[in-house]
Protein backbone atom coordinates (compact mmCIF):
# COMPACT_ATOMS: atom_id res chain seq x y z
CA UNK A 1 87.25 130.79 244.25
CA UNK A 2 84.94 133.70 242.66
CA UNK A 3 88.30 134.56 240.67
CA UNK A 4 89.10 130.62 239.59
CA UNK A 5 85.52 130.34 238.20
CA UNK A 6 86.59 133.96 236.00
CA UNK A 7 89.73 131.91 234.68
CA UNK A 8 87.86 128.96 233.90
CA UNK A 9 85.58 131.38 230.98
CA UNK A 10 88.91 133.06 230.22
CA UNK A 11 90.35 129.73 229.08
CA UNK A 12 86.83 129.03 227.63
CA UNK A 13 86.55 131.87 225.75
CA UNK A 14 89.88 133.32 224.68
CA UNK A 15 90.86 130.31 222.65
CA UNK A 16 87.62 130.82 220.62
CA UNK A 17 88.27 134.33 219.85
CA UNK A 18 91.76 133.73 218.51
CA UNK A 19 90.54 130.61 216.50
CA UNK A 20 87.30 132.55 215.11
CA UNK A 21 87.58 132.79 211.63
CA UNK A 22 89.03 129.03 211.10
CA UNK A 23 86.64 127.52 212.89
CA UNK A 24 83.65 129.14 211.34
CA UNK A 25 85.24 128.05 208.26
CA UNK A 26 85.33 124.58 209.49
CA UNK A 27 81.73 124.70 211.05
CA UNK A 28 80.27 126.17 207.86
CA UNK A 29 79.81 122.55 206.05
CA UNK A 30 79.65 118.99 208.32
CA UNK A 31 81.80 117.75 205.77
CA UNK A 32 84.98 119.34 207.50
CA UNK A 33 83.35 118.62 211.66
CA UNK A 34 86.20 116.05 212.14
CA UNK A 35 88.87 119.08 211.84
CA UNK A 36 86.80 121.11 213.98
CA UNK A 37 86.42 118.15 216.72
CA UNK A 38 90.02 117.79 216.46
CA UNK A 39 90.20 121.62 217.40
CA UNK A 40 87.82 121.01 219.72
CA UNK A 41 89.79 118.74 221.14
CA UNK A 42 92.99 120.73 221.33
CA UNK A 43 90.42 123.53 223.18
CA UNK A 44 89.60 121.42 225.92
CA UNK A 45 93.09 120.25 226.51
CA UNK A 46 93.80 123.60 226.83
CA UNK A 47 90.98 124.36 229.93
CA UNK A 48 91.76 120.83 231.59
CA UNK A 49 95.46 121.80 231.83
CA UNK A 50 95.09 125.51 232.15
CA UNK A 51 92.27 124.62 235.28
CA UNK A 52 95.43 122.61 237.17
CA UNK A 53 93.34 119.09 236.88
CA UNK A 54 95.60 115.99 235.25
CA UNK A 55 92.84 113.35 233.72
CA UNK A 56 94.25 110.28 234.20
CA UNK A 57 91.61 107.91 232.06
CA UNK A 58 91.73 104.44 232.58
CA UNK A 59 90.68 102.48 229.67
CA UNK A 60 89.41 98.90 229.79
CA UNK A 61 88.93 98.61 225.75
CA UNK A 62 89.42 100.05 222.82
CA UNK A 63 87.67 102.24 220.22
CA UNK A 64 88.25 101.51 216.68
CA UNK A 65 88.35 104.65 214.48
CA UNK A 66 86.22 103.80 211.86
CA UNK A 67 82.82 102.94 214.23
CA UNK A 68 80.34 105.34 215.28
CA UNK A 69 79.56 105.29 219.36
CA UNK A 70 77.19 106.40 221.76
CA UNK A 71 79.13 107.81 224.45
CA UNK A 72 77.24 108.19 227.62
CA UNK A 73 78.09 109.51 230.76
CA UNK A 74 77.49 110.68 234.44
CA UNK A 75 76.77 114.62 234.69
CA UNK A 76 78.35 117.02 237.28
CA UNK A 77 80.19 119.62 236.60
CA UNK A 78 80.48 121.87 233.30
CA UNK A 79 84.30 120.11 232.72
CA UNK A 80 82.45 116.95 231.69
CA UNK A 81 82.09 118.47 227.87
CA UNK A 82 85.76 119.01 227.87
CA UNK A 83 86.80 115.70 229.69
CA UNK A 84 84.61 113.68 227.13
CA UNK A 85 86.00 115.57 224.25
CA UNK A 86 89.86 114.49 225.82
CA UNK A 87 88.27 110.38 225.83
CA UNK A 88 87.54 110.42 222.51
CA UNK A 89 89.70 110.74 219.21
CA UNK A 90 86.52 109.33 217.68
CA UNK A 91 84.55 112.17 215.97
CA UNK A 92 80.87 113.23 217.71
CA UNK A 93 78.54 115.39 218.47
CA UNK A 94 76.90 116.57 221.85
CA UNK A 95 73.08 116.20 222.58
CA UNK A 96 72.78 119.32 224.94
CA UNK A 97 70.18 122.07 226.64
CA UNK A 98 69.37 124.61 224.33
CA UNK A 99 70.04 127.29 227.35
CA UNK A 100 73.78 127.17 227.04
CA UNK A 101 74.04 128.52 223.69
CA UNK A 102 73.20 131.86 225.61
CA UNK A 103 77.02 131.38 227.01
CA UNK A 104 78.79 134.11 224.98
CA UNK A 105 81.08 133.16 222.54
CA UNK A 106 80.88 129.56 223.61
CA UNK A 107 77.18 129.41 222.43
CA UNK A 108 77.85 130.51 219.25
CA UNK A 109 79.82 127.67 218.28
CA UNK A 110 77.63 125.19 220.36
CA UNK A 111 74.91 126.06 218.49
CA UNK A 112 76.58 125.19 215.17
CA UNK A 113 77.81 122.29 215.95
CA UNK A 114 76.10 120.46 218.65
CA UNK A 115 72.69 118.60 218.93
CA UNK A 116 69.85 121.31 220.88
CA UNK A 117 67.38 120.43 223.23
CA UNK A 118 64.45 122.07 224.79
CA UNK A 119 63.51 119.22 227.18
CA UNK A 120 60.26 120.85 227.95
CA UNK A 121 59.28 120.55 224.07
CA UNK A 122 57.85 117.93 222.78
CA UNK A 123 58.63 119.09 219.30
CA UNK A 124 62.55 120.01 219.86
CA UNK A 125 62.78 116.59 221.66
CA UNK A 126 61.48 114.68 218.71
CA UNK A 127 63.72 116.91 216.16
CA UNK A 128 66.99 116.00 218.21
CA UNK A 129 66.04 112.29 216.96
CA UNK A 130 66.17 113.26 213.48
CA UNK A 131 69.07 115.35 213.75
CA UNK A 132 70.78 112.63 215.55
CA UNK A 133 69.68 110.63 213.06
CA UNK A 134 71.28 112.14 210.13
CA UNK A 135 74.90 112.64 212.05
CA UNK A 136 74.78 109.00 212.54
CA UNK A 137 74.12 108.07 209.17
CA UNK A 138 77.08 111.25 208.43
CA UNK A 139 79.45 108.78 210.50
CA UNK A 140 79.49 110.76 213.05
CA UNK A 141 78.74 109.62 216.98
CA UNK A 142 76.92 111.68 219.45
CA UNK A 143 77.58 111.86 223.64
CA UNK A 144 74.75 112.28 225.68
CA UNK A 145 74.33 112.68 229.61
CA UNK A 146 71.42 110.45 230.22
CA UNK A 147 70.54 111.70 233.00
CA UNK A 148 69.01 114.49 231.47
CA UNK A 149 70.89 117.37 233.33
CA UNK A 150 72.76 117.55 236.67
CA UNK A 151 70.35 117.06 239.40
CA UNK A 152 69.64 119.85 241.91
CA UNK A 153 70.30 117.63 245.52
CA UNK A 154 73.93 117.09 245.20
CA UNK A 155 73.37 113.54 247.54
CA UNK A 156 71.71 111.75 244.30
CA UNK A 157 75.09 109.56 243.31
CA UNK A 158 73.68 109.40 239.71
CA UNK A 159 70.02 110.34 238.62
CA UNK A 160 67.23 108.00 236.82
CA UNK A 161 68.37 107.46 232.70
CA UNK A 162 66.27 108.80 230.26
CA UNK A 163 65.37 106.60 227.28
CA UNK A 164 67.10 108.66 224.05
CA UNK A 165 70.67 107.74 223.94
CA UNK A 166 69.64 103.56 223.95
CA UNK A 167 66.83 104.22 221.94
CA UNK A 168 69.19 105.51 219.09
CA UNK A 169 71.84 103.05 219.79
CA UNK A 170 69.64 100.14 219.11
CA UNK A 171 67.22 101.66 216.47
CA UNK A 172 70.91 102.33 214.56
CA UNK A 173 72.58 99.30 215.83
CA UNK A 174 75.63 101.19 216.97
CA UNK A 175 77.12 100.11 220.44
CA UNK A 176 77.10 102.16 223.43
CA UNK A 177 80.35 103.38 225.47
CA UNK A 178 79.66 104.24 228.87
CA UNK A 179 82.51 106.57 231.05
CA UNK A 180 82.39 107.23 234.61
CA UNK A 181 83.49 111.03 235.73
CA UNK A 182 84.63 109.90 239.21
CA UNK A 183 86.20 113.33 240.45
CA UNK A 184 84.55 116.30 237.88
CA UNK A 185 82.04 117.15 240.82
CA UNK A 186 84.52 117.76 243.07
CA UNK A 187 87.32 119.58 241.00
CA UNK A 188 84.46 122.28 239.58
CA UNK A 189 81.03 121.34 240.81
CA UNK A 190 78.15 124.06 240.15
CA UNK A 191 77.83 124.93 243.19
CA UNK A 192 79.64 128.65 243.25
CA UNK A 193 82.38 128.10 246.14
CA UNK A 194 83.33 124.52 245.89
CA UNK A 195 86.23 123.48 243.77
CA UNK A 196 89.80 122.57 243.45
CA UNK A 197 93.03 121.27 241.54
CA UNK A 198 94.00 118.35 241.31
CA UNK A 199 93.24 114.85 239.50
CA UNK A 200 90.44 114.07 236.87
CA UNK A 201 89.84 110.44 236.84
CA UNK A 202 87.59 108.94 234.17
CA UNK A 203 86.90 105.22 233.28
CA UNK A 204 85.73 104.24 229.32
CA UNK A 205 84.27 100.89 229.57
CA UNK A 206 84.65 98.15 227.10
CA UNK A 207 81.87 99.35 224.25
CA UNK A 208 78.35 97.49 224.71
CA UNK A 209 77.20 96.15 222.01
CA UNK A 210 73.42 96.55 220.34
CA UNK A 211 73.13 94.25 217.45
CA UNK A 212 70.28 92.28 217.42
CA UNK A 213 68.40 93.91 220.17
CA UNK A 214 64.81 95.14 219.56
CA UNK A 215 63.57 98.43 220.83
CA UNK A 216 60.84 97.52 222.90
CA UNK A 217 61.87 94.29 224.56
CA UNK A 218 65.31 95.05 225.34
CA UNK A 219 65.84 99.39 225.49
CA UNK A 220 64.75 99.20 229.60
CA UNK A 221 66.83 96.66 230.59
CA UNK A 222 69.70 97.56 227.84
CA UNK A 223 69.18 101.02 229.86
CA UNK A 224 69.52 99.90 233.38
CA UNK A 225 72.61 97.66 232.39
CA UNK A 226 74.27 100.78 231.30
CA UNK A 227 73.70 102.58 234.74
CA UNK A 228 74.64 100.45 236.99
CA UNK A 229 78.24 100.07 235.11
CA UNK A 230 78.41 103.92 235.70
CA UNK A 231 77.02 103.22 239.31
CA UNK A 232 79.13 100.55 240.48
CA UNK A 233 82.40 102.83 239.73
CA UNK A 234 80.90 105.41 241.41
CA UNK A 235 79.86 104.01 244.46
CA UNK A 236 83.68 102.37 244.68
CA UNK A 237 85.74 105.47 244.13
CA UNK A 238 87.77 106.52 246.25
């Protein structure tokens, strides 16, 4: 296990180092993000595969290409970034903890590209809402894991939802897509000695729509909604 966990940052980080220069190139204006998502993309494919795990996503509507999303998902394992990158051809950025652009090489890039928080921060939290706020009116969507990180007792089947990700959805009208990671705890949970091959199921829901909600009557119960989609899959895997 010790030396599975090694090849898992190999295929993180070699990819990066051969691709460099292009995509700082393609990171330098947000005018050219959708050739570096498409990279990103190919990246991921690259440590899904290279990991032995076949996704098999099961999807119960479509996306149309030209619409900005809010993706949101359950949180497990660090092969959630690269399993949500595989769901989506759809351009969009990542709302994430401000700790992993420490992650050599990887943080470089994550810090130009993705959305950082400092959950602790009041000020950081309020300037990921205009940052998110600008890449939606770019055209861009953004992913968040509302749960606000992975929680520490590994029993919790999915954690409270914090407010951000349906607060932007409705404030910007865009609808949400919620996606269930049924097996990326298992294949490469945190914990140090657990892991294995094998399949990587995910499930992309039919996107919810926001128009015509308002903020403060609807964002709770628009929240909960949302969950217990993600819940009810969980709680019925198998």
């Amino acid at each position: 296990m010790p030396l599975y966990r090694v090849w898992f940052y190999v295929l993180m980080g070699v990819p990066i180092i051969v691709l460099f220069p292009i995509l700082v190139v393609f990171t330098i204006s947000e005018k050219t993000y959708h050739i570096f998502f498409a990279i990103a993309r190919f990246w991921a494919a690259i440590i899904i595969y290279g990991m032995g795990f076949y996704p098999q996503v099961k999807r119960l509507g479509k996306m149309d290409p030209k619409q900005s999303y809010m993706l949101v998902a359950n949180h497990t394992s660090m092969t959630d970034i690269m399993m949500m990158l595989l769901i989506s051809r759809n351009p969009f950025v990542f709302v994430g903890k401000a700790e992993l652009a420490k992650i050599p090489i990887f943080g470089f890039f994550y810090k130009r590209t993705c959305i950082l928080v400092d959950r602790n921060n009041a000020r950081s939290r309020k300037a990921v809402f205009d940052r998110a706020r600008q890449r939606l009116h770019d055209g861009v969507g953004i992913c968040i894991f509302p749960e606000g990180g992975v929680p520490d007792d590994e029993d919790i089947l999915l954690d409270t939802f914090k407010d951000g990700a349906f607060r932007l959805a409705i404030e910007h009208q865009i609808p949400v897509l919620p996606v269930t990671l049924l097996d990326n705890k298992k294949r490469f949970p945190f914990t140090f000695f657990k892991g294995s091959m094998g399949r990587m199921r995910a499930i992309v829901h039919k996107s919810v729509p926001t128009k015509g909600m308002n903020l403060q009557e609807d964002k709770v119960r628009f929240r909960e909604s949302v969950r217990n989609i993600i819940l009810h899959d969980l709680k019925n895997a198998t």
